[in-house]
Protein backbone atom coordinates (compact mmCIF):
# COMPACT_ATOMS: atom_id res chain seq x y z
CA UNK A 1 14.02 -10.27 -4.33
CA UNK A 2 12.22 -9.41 -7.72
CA UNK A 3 9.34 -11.28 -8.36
CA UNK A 4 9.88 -13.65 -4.93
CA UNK A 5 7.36 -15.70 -3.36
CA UNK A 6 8.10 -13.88 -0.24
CA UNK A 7 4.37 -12.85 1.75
CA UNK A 8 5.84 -10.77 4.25
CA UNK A 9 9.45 -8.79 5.08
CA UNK A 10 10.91 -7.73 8.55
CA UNK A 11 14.19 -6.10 7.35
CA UNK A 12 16.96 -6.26 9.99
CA UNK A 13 18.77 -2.79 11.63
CA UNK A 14 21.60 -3.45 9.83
CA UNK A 15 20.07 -2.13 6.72
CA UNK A 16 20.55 1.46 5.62
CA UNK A 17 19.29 1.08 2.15
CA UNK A 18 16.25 -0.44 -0.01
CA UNK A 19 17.40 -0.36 -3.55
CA UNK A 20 15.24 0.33 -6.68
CA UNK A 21 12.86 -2.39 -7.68
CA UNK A 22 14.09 -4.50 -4.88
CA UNK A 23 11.08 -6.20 -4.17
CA UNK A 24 9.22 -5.34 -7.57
CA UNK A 25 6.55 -7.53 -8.52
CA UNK A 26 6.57 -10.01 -5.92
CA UNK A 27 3.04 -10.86 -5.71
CA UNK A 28 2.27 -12.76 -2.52
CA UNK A 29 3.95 -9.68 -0.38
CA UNK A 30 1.38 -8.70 1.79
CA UNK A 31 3.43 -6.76 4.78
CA UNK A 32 6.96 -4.52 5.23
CA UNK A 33 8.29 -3.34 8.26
CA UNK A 34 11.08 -0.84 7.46
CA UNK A 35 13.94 -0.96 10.79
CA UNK A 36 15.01 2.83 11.69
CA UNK A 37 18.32 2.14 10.27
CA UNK A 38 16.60 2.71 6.30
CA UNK A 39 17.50 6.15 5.39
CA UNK A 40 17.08 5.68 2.15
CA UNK A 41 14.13 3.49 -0.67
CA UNK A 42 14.61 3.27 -4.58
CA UNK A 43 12.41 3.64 -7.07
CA UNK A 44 9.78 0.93 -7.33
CA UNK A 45 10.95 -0.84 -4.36
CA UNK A 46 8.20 -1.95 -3.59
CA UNK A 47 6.14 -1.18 -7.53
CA UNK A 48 3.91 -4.04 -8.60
CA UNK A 49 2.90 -6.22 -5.50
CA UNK A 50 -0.21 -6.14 -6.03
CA UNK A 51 -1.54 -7.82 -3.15
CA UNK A 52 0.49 -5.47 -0.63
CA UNK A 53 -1.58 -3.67 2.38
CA UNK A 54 0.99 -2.36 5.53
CA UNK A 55 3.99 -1.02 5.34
CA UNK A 56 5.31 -0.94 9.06
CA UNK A 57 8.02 2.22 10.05
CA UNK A 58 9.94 1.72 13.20
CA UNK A 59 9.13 5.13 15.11
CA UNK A 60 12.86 6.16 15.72
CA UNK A 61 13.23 6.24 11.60
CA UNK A 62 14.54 9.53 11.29
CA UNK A 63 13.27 9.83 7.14
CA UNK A 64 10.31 7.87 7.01
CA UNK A 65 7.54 7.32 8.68
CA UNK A 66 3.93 5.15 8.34
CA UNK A 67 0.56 6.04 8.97
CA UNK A 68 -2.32 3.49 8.33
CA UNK A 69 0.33 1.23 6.16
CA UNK A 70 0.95 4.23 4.15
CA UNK A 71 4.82 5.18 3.79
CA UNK A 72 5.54 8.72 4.54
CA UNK A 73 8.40 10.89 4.62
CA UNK A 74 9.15 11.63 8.37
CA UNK A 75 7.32 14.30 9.22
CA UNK A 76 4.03 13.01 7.00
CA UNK A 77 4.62 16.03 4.90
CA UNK A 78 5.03 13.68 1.60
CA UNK A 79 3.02 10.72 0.49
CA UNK A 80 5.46 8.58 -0.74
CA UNK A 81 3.73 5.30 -1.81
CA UNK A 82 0.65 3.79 -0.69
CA UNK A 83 0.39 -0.19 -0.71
CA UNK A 84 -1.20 -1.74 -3.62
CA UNK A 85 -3.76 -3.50 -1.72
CA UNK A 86 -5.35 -0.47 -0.60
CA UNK A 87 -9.31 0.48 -1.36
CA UNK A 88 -10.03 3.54 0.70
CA UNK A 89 -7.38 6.14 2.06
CA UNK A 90 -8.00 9.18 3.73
CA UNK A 91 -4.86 11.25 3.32
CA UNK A 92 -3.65 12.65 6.33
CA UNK A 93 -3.66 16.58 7.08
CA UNK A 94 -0.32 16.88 7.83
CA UNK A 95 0.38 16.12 3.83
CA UNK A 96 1.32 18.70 1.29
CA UNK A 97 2.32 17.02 -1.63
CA UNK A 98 1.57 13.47 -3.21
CA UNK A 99 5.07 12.40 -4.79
CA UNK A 100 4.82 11.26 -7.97
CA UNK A 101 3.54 7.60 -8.65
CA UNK A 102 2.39 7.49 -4.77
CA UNK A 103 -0.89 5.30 -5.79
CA UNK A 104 0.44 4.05 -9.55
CA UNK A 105 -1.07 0.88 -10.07
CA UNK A 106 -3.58 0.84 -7.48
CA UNK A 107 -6.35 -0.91 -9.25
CA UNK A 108 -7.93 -2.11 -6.07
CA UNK A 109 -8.51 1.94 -4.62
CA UNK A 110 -11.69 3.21 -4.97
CA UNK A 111 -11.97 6.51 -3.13
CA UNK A 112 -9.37 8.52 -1.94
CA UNK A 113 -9.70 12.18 0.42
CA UNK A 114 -7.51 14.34 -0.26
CA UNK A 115 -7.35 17.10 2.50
CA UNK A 116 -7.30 21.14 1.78
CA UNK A 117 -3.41 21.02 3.36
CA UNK A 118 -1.93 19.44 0.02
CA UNK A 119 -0.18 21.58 -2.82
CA UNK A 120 0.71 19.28 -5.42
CA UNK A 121 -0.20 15.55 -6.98
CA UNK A 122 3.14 14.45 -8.53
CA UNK A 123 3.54 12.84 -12.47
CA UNK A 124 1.74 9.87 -12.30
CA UNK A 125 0.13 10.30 -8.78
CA UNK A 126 -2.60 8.00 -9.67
CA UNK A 127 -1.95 5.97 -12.42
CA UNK A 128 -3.76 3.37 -13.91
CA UNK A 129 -6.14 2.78 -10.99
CA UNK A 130 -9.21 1.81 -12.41
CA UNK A 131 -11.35 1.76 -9.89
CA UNK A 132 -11.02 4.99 -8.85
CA UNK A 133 -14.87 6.48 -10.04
CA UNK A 134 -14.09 10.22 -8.79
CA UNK A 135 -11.78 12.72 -7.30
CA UNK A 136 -11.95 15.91 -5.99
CA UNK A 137 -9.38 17.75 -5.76
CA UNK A 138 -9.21 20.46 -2.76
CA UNK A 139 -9.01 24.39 -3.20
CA UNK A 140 -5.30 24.25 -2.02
CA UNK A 141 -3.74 22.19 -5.04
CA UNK A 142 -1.56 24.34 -7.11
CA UNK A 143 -0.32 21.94 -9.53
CA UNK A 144 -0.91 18.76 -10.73
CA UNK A 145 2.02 16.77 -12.48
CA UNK A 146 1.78 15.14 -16.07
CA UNK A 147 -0.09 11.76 -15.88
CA UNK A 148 -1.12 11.93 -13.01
CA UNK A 149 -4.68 10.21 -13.63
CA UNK A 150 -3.70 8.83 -16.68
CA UNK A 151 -5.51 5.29 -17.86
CA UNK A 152 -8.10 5.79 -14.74
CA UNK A 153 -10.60 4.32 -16.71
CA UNK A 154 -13.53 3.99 -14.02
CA UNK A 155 -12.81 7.98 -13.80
CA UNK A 156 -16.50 9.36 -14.34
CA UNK A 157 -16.38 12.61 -12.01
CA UNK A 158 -13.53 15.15 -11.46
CA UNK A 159 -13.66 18.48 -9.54
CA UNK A 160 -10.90 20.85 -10.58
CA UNK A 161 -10.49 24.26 -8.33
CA UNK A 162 -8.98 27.34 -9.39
CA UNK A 163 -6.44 27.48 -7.63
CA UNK A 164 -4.95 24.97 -10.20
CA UNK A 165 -2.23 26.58 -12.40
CA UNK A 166 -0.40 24.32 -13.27
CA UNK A 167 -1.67 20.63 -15.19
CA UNK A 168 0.64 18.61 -16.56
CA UNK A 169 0.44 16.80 -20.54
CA UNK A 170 -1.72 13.81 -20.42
CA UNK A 171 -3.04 14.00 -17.00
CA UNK A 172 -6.22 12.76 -17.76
């Protein structure tokens, strides 16, 4: 379905699998609701729609789960990918790591909490969005992964704890 006019996807129970880039870069996608039968989403399923806000888990979904349109793994441990559409998101305390690429792209987002119970920000966490003016990160992160900030141009204020030992080539 690659750059599809399509504004909105149920997908039926029968499907156990989302492959990679399988609805990359369709533009007019604004909702997904994932059946419990998905056990399994590809890389950049969903990368590039840019005007994407809610992504809808069936409860019974035993690896995934959604909170505020937000894909999670199931038990909201892992941020897996946040909608494009997004402005605001308050990350959830339940979250201890931000997979990599989670908000890549996300040019709309302009603040984003990120609660003392996360660990890590994945490689390319937050990506190119632009309109992100500042983060701070929480006294719990132990590592962040390599571009993880990378071409956040409207980046003006960062707060790094100590409890950082790891940073990653080219995160900023």
């Amino acid at each position: 379905f690659q750059c599809s006019a399509l504004t909105s996807v149920t997908i039926p129970n029968v499907v156990t699998s989302i492959g990679d880039a399988a609805f990359c870069h369709c533009s007019g996608l604004t909702s997904v609701t994932i059946p419990a039968s998905v056990t399994s989403i590809g890389k950049s399923a969903f990368g590039g729609c840019s005007k994407l806000e809610n992504i809808y888990v069936d409860p019974a979904n035993v690896e995934f789960s959604s909170i505020d349109g937000i894909l999670y793994n199931n038990d909201a441990s892992t941020l897996l990918f946040c909608p494009k559409g997004k402005t605001n998101v308050t990350i959830p305390n339940s979250v201890t790591s931000i997979r990599g690429s989670a908000f890549e792209g996300c040019y709309r987002l302009t603040s984003v909490t990120i609660p003392n119970s996360v660990t890590y920000i994945g490689e390319r966490a937050f990506l190119s969005c632009s309109a992100l003016t500042s983060v701070t990160i929480p006294n719990s992160v132990t590592s962040i992964g390599r571009n993880a900030f990378q071409f956040c141009s409207g980046l003006t204020s960062v707060s790094i704890p100590n409890s950082v030992t790891a940073i990653g080539e080219y995160v900023f």
